[in-house]
Protein backbone atom coordinates (compact mmCIF):
# COMPACT_ATOMS: atom_id res chain seq x y z
CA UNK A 1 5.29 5.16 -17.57
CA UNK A 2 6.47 1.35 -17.18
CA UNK A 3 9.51 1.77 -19.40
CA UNK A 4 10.53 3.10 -23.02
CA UNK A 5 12.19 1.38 -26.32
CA UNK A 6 16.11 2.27 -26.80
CA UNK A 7 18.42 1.18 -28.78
CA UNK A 8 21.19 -1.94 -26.94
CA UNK A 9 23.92 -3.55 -27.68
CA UNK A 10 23.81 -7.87 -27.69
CA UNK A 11 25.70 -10.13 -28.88
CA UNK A 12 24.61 -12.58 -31.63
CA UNK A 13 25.96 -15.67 -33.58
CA UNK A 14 28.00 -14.78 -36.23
CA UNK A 15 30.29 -16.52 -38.32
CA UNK A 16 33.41 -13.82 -36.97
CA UNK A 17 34.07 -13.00 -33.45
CA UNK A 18 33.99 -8.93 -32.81
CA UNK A 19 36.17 -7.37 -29.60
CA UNK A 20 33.56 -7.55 -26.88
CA UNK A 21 31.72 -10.56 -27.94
CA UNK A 22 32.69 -13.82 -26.85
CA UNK A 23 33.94 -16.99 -29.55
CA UNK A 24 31.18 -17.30 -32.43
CA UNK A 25 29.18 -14.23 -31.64
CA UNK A 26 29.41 -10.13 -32.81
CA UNK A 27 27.65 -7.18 -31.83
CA UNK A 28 24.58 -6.08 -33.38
CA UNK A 29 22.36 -3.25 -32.11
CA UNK A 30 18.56 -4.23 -31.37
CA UNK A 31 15.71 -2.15 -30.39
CA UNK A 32 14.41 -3.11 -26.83
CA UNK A 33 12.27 -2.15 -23.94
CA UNK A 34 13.33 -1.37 -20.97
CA UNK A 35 11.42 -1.26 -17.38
CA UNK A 36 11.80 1.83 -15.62
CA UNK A 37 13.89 0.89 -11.91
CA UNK A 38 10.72 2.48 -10.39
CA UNK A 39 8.31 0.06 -12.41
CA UNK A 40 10.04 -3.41 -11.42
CA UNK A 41 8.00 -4.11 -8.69
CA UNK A 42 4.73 -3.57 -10.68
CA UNK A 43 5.91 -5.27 -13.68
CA UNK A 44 7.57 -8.05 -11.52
CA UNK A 45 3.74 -8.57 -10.10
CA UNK A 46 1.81 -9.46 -13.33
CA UNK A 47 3.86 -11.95 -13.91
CA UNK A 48 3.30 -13.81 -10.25
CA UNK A 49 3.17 -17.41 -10.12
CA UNK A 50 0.42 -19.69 -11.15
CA UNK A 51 -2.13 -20.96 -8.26
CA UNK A 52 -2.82 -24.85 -9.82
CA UNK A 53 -4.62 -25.61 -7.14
CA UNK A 54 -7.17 -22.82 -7.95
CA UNK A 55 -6.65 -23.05 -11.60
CA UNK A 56 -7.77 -26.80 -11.57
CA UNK A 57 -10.72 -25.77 -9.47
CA UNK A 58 -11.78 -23.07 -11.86
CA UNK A 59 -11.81 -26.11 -14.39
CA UNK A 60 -13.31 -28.49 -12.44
CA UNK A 61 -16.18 -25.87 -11.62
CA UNK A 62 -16.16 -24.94 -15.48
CA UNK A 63 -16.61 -28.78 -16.73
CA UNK A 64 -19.11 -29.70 -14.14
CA UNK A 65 -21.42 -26.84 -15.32
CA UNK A 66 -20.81 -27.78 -19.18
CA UNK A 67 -21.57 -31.72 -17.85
CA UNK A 68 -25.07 -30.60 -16.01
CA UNK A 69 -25.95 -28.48 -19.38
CA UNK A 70 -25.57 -31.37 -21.71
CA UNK A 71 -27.56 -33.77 -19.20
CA UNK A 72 -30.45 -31.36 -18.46
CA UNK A 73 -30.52 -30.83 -22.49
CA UNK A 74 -30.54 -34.47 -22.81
CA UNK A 75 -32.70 -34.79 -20.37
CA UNK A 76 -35.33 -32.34 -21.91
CA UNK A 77 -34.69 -33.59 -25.20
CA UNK A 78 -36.16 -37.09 -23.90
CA UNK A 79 -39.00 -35.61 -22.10
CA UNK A 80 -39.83 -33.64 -25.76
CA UNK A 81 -39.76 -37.04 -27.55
CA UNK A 82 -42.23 -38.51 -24.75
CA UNK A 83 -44.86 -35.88 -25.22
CA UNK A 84 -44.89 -36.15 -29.16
């Protein structure tokens, strides 16, 4: 299991200051979920940084192929026209 919802402690703006809050906050409790110590790696993972490089190729690859579709339909389209 990757981790479990409990109940924590934070502290939020308020308009009073509470004892273990700092100036302008108080403590409210919150429902939250928290990664097992076991799971951080794994969880850490699917979160890795973006490649751009291959991102931007992906797109490139992906416009080119939407380009050559539109130009071969266009070119078809023409070629319908010129046997009518």
């Amino acid at each position: 299991m990757l981790g479990a919802v409990q109940s924590v402690i934070a502290c939020l703006p308020a308009a009073e200051t509470a004892a273990p809050c700092p100036a302008g906050t108080a403590p409210a409790v919150l429902n939250a979920f928290l990664i097992e110590p076991s799971a951080q790696a794994q969880f850490e993972a699917s979160f890795a940084p973006v490649d751009f490089v291959q991102a931007g190729s992906f797109w490139a690859i992906a416009f080119l192929v939407t380009v050559s579709l539109w130009s071969l339909s266009q070119v078809f389209s023409h070629a319908r026209r010129a046997i009518r």
